[in-house]
Each structure stands twice: as structure tokens, then as C-alpha cells.
Protein backbone atom coordinates (compact mmCIF):
# COMPACT_ATOMS: atom_id res chain seq x y z
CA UNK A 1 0.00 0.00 0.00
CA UNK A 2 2.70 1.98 0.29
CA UNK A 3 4.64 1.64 -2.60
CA UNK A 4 1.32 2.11 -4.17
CA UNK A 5 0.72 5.84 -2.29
CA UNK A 6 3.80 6.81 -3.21
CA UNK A 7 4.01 5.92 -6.83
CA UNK A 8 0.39 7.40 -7.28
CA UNK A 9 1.92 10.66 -5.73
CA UNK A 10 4.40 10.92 -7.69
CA UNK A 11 2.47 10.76 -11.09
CA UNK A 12 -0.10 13.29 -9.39
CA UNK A 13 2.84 15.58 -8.75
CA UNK A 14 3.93 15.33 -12.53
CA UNK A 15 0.16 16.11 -13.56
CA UNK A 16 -0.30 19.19 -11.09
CA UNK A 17 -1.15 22.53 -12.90
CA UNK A 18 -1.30 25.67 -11.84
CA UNK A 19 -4.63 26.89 -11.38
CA UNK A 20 -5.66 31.01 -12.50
CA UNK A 21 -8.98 32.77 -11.48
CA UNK A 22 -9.75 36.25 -12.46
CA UNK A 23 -11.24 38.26 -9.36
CA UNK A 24 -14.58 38.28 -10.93
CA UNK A 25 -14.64 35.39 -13.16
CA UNK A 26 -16.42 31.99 -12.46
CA UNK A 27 -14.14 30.54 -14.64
CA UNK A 28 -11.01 28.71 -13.75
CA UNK A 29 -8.04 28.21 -16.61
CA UNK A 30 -5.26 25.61 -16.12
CA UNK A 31 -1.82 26.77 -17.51
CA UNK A 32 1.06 24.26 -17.71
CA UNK A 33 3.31 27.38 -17.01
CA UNK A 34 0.70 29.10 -14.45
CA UNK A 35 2.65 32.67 -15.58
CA UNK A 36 -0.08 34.19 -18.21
CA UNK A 37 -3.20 34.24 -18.39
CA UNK A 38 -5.68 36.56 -20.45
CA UNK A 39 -9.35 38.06 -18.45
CA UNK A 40 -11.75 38.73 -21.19
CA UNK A 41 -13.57 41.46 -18.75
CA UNK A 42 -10.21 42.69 -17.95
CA UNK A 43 -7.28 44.73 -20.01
CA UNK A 44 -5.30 42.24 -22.44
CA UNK A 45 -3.07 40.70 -19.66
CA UNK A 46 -5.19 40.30 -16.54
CA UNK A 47 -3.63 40.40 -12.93
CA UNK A 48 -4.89 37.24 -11.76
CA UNK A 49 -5.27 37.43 -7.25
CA UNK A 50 -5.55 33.95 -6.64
CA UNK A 51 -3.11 30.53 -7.28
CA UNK A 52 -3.63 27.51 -6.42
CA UNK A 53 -2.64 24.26 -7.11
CA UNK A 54 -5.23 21.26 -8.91
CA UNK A 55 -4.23 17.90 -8.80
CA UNK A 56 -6.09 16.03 -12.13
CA UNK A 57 -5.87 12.59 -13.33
CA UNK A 58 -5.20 13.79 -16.91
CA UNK A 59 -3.42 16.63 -18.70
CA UNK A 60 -5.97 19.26 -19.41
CA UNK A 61 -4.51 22.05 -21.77
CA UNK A 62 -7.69 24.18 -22.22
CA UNK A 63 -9.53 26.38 -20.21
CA UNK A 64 -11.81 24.08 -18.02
CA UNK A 65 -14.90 24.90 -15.28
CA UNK A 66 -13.43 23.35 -11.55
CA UNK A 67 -15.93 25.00 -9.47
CA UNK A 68 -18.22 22.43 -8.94
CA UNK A 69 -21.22 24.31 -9.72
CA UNK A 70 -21.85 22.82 -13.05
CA UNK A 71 -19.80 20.73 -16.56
CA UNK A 72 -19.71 23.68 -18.38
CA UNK A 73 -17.12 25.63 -19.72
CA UNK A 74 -17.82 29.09 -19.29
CA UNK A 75 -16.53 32.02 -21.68
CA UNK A 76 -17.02 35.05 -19.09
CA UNK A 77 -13.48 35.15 -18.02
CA UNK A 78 -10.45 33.77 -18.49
CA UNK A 79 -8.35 32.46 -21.56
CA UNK A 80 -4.82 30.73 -21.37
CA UNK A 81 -2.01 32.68 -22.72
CA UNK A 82 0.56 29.97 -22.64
CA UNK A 83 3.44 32.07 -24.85
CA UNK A 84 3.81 35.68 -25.12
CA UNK A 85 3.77 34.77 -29.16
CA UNK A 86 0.06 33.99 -29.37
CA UNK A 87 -2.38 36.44 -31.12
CA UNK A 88 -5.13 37.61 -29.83
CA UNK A 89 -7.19 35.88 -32.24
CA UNK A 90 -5.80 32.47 -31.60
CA UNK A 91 -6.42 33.27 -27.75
CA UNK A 92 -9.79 34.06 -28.32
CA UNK A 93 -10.56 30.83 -30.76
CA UNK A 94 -8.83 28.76 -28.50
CA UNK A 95 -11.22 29.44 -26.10
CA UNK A 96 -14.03 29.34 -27.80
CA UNK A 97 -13.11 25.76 -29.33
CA UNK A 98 -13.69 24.87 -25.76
CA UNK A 99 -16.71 25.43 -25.29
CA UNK A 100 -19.93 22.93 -25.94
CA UNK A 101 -22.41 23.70 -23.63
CA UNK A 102 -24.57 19.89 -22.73
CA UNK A 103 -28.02 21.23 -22.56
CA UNK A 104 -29.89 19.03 -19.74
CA UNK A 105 -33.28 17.32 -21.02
CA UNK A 106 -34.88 19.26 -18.30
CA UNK A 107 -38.55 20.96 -18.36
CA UNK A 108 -37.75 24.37 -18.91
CA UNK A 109 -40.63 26.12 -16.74
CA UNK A 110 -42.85 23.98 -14.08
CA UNK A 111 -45.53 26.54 -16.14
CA UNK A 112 -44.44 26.16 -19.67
CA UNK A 113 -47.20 25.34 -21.98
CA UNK A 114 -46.81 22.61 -24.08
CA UNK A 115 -47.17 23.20 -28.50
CA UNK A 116 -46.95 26.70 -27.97
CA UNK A 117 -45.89 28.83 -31.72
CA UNK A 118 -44.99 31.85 -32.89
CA UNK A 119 -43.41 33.57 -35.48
CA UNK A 120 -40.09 34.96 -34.89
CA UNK A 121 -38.12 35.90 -37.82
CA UNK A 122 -34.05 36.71 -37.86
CA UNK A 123 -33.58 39.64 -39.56
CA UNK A 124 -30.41 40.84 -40.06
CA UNK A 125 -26.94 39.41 -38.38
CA UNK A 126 -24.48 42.83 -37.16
CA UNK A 127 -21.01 41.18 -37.70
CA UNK A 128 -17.97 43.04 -37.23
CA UNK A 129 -15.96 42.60 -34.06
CA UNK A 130 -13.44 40.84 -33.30
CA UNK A 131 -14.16 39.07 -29.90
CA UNK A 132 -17.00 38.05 -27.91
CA UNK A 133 -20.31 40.78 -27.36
CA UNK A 134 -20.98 41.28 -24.07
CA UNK A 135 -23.35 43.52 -24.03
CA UNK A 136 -25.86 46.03 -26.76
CA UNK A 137 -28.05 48.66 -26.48
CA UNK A 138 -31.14 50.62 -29.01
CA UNK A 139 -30.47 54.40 -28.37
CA UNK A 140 -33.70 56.33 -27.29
CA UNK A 141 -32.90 59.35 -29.39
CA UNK A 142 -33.13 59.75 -33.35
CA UNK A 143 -31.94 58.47 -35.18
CA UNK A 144 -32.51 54.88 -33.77
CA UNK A 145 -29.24 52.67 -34.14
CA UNK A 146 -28.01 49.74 -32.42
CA UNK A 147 -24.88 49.68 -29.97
CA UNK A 148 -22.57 46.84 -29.02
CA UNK A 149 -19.93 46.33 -26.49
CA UNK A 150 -16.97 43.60 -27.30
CA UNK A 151 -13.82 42.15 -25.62
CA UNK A 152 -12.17 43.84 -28.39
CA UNK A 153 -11.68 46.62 -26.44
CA UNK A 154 -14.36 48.77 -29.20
CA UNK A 155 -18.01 49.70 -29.02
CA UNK A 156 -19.92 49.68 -32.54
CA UNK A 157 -23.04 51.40 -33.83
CA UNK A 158 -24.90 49.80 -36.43
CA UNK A 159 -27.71 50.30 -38.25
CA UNK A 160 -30.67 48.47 -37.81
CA UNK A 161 -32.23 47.87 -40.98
CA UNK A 162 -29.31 47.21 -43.14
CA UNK A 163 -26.55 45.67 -40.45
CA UNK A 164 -24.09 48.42 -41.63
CA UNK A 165 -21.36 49.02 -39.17
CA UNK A 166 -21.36 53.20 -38.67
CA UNK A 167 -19.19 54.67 -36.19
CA UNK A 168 -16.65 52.82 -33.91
CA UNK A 169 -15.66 53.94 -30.68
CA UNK A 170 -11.74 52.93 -29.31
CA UNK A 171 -11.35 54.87 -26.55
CA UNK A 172 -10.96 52.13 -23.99
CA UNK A 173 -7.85 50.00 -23.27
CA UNK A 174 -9.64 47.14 -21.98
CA UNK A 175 -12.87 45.07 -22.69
CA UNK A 176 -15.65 46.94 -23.42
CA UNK A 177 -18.58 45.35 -20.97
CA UNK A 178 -21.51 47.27 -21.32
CA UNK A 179 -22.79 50.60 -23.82
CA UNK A 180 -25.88 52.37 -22.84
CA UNK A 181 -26.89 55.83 -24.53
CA UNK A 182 -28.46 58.73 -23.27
CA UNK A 183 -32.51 59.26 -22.85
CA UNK A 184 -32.38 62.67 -24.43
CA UNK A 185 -28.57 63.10 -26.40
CA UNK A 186 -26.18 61.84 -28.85
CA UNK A 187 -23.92 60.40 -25.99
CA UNK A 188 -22.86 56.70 -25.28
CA UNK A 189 -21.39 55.50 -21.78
CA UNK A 190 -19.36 52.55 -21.72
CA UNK A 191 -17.73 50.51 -18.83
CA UNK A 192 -14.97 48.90 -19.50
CA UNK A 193 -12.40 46.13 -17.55
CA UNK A 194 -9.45 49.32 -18.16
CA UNK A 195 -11.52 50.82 -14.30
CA UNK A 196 -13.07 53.53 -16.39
CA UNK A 197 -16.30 54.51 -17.45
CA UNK A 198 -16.58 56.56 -20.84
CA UNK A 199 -19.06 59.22 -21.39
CA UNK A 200 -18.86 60.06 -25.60
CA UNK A 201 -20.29 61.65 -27.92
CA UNK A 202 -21.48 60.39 -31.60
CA UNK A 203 -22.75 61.57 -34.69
CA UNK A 204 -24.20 59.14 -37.15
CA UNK A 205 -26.18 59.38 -40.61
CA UNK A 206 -28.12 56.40 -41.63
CA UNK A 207 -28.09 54.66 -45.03
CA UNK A 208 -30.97 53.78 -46.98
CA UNK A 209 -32.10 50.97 -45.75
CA UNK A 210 -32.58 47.37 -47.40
CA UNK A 211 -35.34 44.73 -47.78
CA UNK A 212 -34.72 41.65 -45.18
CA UNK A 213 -33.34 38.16 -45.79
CA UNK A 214 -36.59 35.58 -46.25
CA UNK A 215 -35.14 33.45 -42.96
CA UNK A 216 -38.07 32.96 -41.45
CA UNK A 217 -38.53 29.89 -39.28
CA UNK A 218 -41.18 29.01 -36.26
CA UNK A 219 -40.26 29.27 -32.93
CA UNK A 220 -39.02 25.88 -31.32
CA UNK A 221 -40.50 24.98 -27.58
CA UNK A 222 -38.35 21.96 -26.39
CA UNK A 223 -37.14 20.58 -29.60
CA UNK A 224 -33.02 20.41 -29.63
CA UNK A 225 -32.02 22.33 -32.68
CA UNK A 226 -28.84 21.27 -34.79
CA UNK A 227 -25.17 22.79 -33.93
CA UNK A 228 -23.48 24.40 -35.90
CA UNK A 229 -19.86 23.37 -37.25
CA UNK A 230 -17.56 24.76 -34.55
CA UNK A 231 -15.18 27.43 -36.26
CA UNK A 232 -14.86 30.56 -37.41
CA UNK A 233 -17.58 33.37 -37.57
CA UNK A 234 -18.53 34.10 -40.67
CA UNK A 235 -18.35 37.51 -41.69
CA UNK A 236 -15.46 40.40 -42.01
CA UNK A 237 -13.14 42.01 -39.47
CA UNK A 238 -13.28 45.17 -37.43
CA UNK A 239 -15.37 47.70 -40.01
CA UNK A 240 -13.91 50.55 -42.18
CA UNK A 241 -15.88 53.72 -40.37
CA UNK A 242 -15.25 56.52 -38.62
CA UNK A 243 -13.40 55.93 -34.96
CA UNK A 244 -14.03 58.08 -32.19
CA UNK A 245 -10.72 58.06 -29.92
CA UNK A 246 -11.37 60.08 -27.05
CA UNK A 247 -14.20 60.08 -24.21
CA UNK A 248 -16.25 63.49 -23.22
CA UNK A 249 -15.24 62.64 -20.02
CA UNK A 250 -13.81 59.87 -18.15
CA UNK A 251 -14.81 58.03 -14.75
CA UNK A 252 -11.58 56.82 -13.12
CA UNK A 253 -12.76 56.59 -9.26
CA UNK A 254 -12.59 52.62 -9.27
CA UNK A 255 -10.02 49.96 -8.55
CA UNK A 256 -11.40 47.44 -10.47
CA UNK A 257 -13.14 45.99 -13.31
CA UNK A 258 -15.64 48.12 -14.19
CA UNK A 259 -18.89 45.83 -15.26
CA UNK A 260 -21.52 47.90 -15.86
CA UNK A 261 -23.05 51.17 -16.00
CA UNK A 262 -26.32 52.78 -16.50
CA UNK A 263 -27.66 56.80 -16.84
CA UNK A 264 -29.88 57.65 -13.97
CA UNK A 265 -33.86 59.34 -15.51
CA UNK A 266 -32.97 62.67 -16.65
CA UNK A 267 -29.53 62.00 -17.96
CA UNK A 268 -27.66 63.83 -15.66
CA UNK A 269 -25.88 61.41 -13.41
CA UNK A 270 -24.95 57.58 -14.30
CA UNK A 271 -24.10 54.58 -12.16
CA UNK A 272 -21.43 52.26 -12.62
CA UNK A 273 -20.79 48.91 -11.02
CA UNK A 274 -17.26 47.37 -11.04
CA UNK A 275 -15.31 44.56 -9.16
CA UNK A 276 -14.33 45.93 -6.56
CA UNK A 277 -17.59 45.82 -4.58
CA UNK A 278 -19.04 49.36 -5.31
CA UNK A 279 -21.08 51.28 -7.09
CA UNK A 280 -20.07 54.64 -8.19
CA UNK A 281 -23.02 57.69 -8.56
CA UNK A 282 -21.21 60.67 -10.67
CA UNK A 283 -22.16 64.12 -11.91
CA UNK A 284 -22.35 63.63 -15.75
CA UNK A 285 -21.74 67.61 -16.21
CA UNK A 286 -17.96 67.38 -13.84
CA UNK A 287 -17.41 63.74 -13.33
CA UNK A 288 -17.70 64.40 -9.79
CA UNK A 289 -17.89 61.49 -7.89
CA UNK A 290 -21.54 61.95 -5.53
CA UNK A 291 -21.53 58.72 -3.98
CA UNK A 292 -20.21 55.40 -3.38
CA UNK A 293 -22.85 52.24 -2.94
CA UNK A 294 -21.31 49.76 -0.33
CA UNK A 295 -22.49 46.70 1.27
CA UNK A 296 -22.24 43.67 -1.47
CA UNK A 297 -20.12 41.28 -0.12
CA UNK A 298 -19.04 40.22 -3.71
CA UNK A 299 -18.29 41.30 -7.45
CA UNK A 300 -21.00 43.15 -9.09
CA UNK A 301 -21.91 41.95 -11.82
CA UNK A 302 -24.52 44.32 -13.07
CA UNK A 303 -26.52 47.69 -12.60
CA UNK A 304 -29.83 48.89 -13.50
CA UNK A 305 -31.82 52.63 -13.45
CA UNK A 306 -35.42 52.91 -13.17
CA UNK A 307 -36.82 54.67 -16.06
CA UNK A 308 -38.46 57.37 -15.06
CA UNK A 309 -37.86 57.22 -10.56
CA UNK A 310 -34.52 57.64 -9.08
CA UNK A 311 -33.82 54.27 -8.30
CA UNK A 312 -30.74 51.59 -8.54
CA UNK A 313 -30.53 48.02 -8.52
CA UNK A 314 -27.14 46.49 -8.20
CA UNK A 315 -26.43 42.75 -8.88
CA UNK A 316 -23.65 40.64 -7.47
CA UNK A 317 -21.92 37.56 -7.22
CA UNK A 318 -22.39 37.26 -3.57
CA UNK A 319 -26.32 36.05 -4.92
CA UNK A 320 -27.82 38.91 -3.33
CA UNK A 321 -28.95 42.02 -5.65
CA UNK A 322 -29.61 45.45 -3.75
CA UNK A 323 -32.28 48.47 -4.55
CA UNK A 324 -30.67 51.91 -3.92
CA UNK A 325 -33.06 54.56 -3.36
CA UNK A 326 -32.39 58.45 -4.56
CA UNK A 327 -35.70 59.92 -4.37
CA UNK A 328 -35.34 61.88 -1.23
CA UNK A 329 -32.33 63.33 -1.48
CA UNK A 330 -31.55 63.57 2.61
CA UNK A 331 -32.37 59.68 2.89
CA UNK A 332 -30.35 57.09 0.23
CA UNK A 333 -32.27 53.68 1.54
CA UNK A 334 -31.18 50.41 0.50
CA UNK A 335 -32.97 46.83 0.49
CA UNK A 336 -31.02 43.08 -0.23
CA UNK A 337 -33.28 40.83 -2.18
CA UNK A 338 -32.09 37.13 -1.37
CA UNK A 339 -33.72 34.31 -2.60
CA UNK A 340 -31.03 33.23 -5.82
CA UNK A 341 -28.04 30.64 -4.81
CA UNK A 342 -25.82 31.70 -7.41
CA UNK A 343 -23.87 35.05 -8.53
CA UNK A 344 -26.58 37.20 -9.70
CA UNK A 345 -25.95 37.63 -13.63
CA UNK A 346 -28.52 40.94 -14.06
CA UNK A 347 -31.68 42.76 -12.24
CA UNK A 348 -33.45 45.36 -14.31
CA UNK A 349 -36.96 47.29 -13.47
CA UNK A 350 -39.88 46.95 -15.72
CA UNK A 351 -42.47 49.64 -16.21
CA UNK A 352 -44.75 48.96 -12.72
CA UNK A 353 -42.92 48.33 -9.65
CA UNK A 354 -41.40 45.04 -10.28
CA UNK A 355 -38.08 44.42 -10.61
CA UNK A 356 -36.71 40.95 -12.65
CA UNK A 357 -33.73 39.22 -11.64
CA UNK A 358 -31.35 36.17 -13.12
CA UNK A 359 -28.90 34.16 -12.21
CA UNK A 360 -26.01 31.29 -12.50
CA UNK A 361 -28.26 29.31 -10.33
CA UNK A 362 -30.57 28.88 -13.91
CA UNK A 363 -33.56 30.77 -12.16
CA UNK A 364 -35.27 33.87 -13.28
CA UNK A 365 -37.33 35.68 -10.21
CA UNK A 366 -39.98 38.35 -10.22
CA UNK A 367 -40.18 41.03 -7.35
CA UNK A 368 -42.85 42.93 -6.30
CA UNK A 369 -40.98 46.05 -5.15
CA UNK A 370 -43.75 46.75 -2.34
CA UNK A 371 -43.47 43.17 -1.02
CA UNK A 372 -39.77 42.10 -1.27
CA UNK A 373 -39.39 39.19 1.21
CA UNK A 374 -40.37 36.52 -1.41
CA UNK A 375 -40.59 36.56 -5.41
CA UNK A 376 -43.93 36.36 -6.91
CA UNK A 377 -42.60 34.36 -9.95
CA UNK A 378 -39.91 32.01 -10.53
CA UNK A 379 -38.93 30.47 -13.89
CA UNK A 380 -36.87 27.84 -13.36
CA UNK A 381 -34.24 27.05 -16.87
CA UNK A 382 -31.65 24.27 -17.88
CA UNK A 383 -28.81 26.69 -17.83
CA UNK A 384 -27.51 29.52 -16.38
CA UNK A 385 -29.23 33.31 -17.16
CA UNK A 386 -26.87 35.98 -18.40
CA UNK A 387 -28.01 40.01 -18.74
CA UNK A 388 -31.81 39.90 -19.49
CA UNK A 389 -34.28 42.59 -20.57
CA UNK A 390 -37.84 42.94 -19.94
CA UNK A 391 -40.44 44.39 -23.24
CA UNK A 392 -41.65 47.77 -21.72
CA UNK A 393 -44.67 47.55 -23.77
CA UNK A 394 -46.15 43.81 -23.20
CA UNK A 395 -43.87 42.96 -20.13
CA UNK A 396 -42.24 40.06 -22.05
CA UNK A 397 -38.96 38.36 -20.65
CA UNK A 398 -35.95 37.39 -22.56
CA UNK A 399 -33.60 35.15 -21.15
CA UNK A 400 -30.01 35.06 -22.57
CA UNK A 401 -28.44 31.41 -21.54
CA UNK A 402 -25.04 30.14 -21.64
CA UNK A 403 -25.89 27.13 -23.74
CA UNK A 404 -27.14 29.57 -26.72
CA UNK A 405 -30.83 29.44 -26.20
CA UNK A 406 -32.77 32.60 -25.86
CA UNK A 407 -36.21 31.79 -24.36
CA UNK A 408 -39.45 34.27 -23.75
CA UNK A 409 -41.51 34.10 -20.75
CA UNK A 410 -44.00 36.38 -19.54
CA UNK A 411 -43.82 37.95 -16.06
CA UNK A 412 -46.35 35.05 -14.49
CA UNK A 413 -43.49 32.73 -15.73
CA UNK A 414 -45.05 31.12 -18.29
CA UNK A 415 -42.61 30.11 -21.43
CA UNK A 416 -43.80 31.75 -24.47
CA UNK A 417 -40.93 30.87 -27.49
CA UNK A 418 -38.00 29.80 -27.93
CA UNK A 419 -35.82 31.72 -30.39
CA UNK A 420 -34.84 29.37 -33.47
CA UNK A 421 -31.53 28.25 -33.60
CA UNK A 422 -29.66 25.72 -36.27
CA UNK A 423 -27.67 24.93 -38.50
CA UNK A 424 -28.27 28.33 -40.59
CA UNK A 425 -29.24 30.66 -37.86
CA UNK A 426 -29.11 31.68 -34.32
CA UNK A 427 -26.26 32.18 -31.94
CA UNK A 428 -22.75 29.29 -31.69
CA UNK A 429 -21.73 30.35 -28.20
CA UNK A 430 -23.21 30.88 -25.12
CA UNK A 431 -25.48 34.55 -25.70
CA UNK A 432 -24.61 37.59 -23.35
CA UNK A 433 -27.30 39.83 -23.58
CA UNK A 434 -30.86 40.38 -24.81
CA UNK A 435 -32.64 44.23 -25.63
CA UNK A 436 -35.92 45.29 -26.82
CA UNK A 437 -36.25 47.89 -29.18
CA UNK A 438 -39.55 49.20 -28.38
CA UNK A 439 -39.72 51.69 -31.07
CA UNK A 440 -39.41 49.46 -34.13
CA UNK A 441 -42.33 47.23 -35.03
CA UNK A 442 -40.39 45.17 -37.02
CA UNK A 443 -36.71 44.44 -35.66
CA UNK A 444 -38.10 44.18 -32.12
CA UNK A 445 -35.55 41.83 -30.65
CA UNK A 446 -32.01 42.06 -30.41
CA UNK A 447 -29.25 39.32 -29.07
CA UNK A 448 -25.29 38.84 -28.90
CA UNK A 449 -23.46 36.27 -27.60
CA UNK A 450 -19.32 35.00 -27.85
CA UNK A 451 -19.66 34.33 -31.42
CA UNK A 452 -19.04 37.58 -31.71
CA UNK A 453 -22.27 38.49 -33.38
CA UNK A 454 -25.40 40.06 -32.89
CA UNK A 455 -28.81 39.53 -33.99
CA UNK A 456 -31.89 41.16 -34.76
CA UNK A 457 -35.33 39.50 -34.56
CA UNK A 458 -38.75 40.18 -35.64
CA UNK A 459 -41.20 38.52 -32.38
CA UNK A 460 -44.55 38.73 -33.55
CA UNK A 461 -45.86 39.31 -30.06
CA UNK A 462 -49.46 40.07 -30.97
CA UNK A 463 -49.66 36.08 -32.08
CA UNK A 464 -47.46 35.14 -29.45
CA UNK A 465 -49.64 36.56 -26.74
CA UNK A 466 -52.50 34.95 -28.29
CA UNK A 467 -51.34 31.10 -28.08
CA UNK A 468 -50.43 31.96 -24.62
């Protein structure tokens, strides 16, 4: 027995490998070197806080999830950088090769109806960056375009109806994580993994627009769609327009990764949420800091404004999410909403006084802001919830997932559609984001996920409310 502990040891000792996890990641990468490593939310090098050591029974040379918390892979994080030599490109495909979400054979709501249809159309594909979308955005001024936020390190406007790439902004040094744009203005804010928060300014002129690609197909309900190849995204590189190089002004008060931020109703002050446990209020006019939001024991992950009250919601990975209020300005209140067992992915307001929230622990909850000890909806998924939005005008939920489904529900928690997705359409990697576009009757819908693409869909909600 001996001999035996000691040979088996010694082969564990030969297979140990350094173990890297980015200080808000849930994703751990094994590096036979354990010197570089890459943080997608992050600048291009990342300064990783923790080592330790793994002990496997194999050589594992790709990123790989050890946490315990599920067999995927996740892309939120980390990427090896073995040698100093590899591109940027290779990193990111390397990564990406990695990852095959299993999607359970799990009901995907206790209240899902069963043969439910409707008809939701892809309309046009915005291709153009270089890495993985994080985040996108429909600005609320004219004229209406479409804004996404890469690991790149570049935000893009596009437009809508012809998927034309029109004004790039590079003024960041690290990931780009989230773009939202003013209620009233020209002017984009962007958080980004270089600490800072951008405030910019763009000016854009829309082409004439073209007629749709005929790619209609039904919406699925629990059917498993066919993968496509693993590989390459089709489509060009970074886009040929004018680059906008330098912020309006520049939010510099944090000391970590900032995730998030958000313009508070009227447009004068925004919010930002970062890594290092806070959330920054600023004057818009001086970059003045106002306040700083403490109390989350974890990461943030995410931040949300109320559309037309002075209220904050703040999401974290310590599974609590937090509502900040700003009304009175003497008395800044704060409430925890617990109830998710997993890092809180996003928690945005809808129109009455709810507030939605979703998480790694595959749940999405509805709050009743007047009542906030228990959620008066749950929607329980087969995979974990990434930044969700909520249709202002029928109250419609769309859930991003890691395993590259993007599923409807309405705010009872009853599944409505699931968003085609096959050979010919949909997203490859896990999808980051969802947005309404409440304006536009027709491109209604918009998604974006690691395959560095995003979408725009037509939901024909009218027919989809119907078959509810």
C-alpha cells in the first residue's frame, strides 16, 4: 500500500497545474506554465489574485470549469495565454473551441405550456468585431441605431435595418462590458475592464435601408435544434468607419473591473458597477464622484436605473442584488433581495414596480418592489441566465443562456418561445445579452453572444400573446 501511495503521488505531482482565477470570473483556466493568463472582462493581460494548485488525473490544456457548480465551460473570463507569441485571435478561438455547452433534457418552466408557436423571424446578423459581445443597447434618441460592447476593447453602432457598421468607438484600453446611450442626447457610456467609465459623444447618418433576408422559421418549444460546425464566424473584421478616440469625459474613481453602468432618468448622473464591490453615482456635467454604494459582499456583476424614478438596482456575485433609493435626497435607503443561490448575472426594473432578476443558479425571479421578502414568480431554466431585458410595452422576458438558447416568458413565468436556432441561424456560443427595441415594429428583438455576433429578430408578439 505503500509503494502504491507513493508511486500514485508521484504521477499526481507530474500532472499538477497551476490553477488562474480572475477576481470576478467563475471561470477557472489551467496553464502548464501558471505565468499568463488573459481576463476577457479585464485589459489584455489580466492580474490574476488567486493561485492555487489542482491535482487532475489527466493533462488538461484548455480552459476548463473546476468550481463544482456545473460541466460547463464558461466564456465570461479567463483564456490561457501559454506564450507571449500567441495572437489575440488564436487566444480568443482557442477558447471558444472549448466550449460545448450539454443542454440538460430538463422541463424548462414547471408553467411552460406545451405546442406553444410563434413567429419569430431573424432579420439581419451585425457582424464586425473581433471578440466576444458582451453587451448592446437601441439608443432612445433619433436616429434609432443599435450599440454593441466587445472584448475587443471597441463599441460599434450599427444600423438596424441594413446591419451596416457606422461609427466605432476605441477609446478604452480594456474590454468593453456594457454601452448604454443617453434618454435625451447623442452620448454613449461605456464601462470597460481598463476601471473607467466613458461618457462620448457620436454623430451618425443612416443609409438607406434594405429589404430583409426571407429566414423565417417558427419558434421551437423543447425541440433540440442542430449545432453548428464549430469554427470561425462568418463575416469580415473590425469595419472601415469613422473611430471616435477620445471620451467626453472619463470616470476613473474605481479599482477594479468596471462591469456595468447605466444613466440615472434625466440623464444627468450615471451609475457604474465594477469589481471591486461598489457602485459609483457621478455628476455627468464634472465627473464628480456623488456617492459610493457599499455593502455587497461580492463582485457586481450588473446595474440597473429605473426609467423614469430615481432608483438603482445592483447585482452581485455574492447572490444577493440590492435596490438603492435616490428619491429623497436627505435619505439614500437600501434593500437586499435574497432568494437566488448563485452570482446574480442581471436585475433590471420593468415599467410597474417590479423588478426581474437572473442568475447562475438557472432561475429567473420576479419582485414585487412593495413586497420584497419573497418573489412572486420564478422560472426555473436548464442553464444559467446571463443580462436579461424585460419588453416595456407587453412585459415580455428574454432570457439570454449560456448554452445559446434565448427563451421568452411572460412575467407570471409562463414560457412563451423559444428563439430558433440551427444549422443556418441563431447564436454558436453561449449569448450575453438580450434588448428590446420598443420603437421598431419590425426588428423588435435584439441578441449577442461570444460568437461575436449580434442579432436582430422580428417577435410577432401580438400572435405570441395569443397562443399563450
Amino acid at each position: 500500500v505503500l509503494i502504491f501511495l507513493q508511486q500514485y503521488s508521484q504521477l499526481i505531482l507530474k500532472l499538477q497545474l497551476s490553477v488562474l482565477r480572475c477576481q470576478g470570473g467563475k471561470s477557472l483556466a489551467l496553464s502548464p506554465s501558471g505565468k499568463h493568463s488573459c481576463c476577457r472582462r479585464c485589459s489584455d493581460v489580466a492580474t490574476v489574485k488567486s493561485f492555487w494548485v489542482l491535482f487532475v488525473s489527466q493533462p488538461v490544456s484548455e480552459p476548463v470549469d473546476c468550481s463544482g457548480q456545473s460541466q460547463r465551460v464558461s466564456e465570461c473570463c479567463l483564456c490561457v495565454r501559454p506564450t507571449a507569441s500567441h495572437s489575440t485571435s488564436q487566444l480568443s478561438q482557442k477558447l471558444k473551441t472549448t466550449y460545448k455547452a450539454s443542454t440538460s433534457k430538463i422541463v424548462s418552466s414547471f408553467k411552460a405550456t406545451t405546442g406553444s408557436r410563434a413567429l419569430c423571424q431573424l432579420l439581419k446578423e451585425y457582424m464586425g468585431h473581433r471578440d466576444g459581445i458582451w453587451d448592446l443597447s437601441v439608443t432612445r434618441t433619433q436616429p434609432v441605431v443599435l450599440g454593441t460592447a466587445s472584448a475587443d476593447h471597441s463599441a460599434l453602432l450599427w444600423s438596424i435595418e441594413t446591419g451596416k457598421c457606422l461609427l466605432r468607438y476605441a477609446g478604452h484600453a480594456g474590454s468593453v462590458n456594457s454601452i448604454k446611450f443617453h434618454p435625451t442626447e447623442q452620448m454613449a457610456l461605456t464601462a470597460s475592464g481598463d476601471q473607467t467609465a466613458h461618457i462620448w459623444r457620436y454623430m451618425v447618418q443612416l443609409p438607406a435601408p434594405q429589404p430583409p433576408p426571407d429566414v423565417s422559421a417558427p419558434c421551437e418549444d423543447d425541440q433540440d435544434s442542430s449545432d453548428r460546425e464549430e469554427g470561425e464566424v462568418d463575416g469580415e473584421g473590425p469595419c472601415e468607419v469613422p473611430t471616435v478616440r477620445v471620451a467626453t469625459a472619463t470616470l476613473k474613481s474605481h479599482q477594479g473591473v468596471v462591469i456595468a453602468a447605466d444613466w440615472l432618468v434625466g440623464g444627468r448622473q450615471v451609475v457604474t458597477a465594477s469589481w471591486d464591490r461598489a457602485a459609483n453615482l457621478y455628476e455627468v456635467e464634472t465627473s464628480e464622484l456623488v456617492h459610493t454604494l457599499t455593502g455587497h459582499d461580492q463582485e457586481l456583476t450588473h446595474c440597473c436605473t429605473h426609467p423614469t424614478q430615481r432608483l438603482v438596482v445592483t447585482s452581485s456575485r455574492d447572490t444577493t442584488f440590492r435596490l438603492w433609493d435616490f428619491r429623497d435626497p436627505s435619505i439614500h435607503s437600501v434593500n437586499v433581495f435574497q432568494g437566488h443561490t448563485d452570482t446574480v448575472t442581471s436585475a433590471v426594473f420593468t415599467v410597474g414596480d417590479n423588478v426581474v432578476s437572473g442568475s447562475d443558479d438557472r432561475t429567473v425571479k420576479v419582485w414585487d418592489l412593495k413586497n420584497m421578502r419573497s418573489p412572486i414568480a420564478t422560472i426555473r431554466t436548464d442553464s444559467a441566465v446571463n443580462r436579461i431585458s424585460v419588453s416595456a410595452n407587453q412585459r415580455i422576458i428574454a432570457l439570454p443562456h449560456d448554452n445559446r438558447q434565448v427563451r421568452l416568458f411572460d412575467m407570471s413565468g409562463v414560457r412563451l418561445a423559444r428563439l430558433p436556432r440551427s444549422n443556418r441561424m441563431g447564436h454558436r456560443r453561449m449569448v450575453c445579452c438580450t434588448a428590446w427595441n420598443e420603437e421598431n415594429q419590425s426588428c423588435n428583438l435584439f441578441t449577442c453572444g461570444f460568437d461575436r455576433q449580434a442579432i436582430g429578430w422580428n417577435i410577432n408578439i401580438p400572435a405570441l400573446l395569443q397562443e399563450k
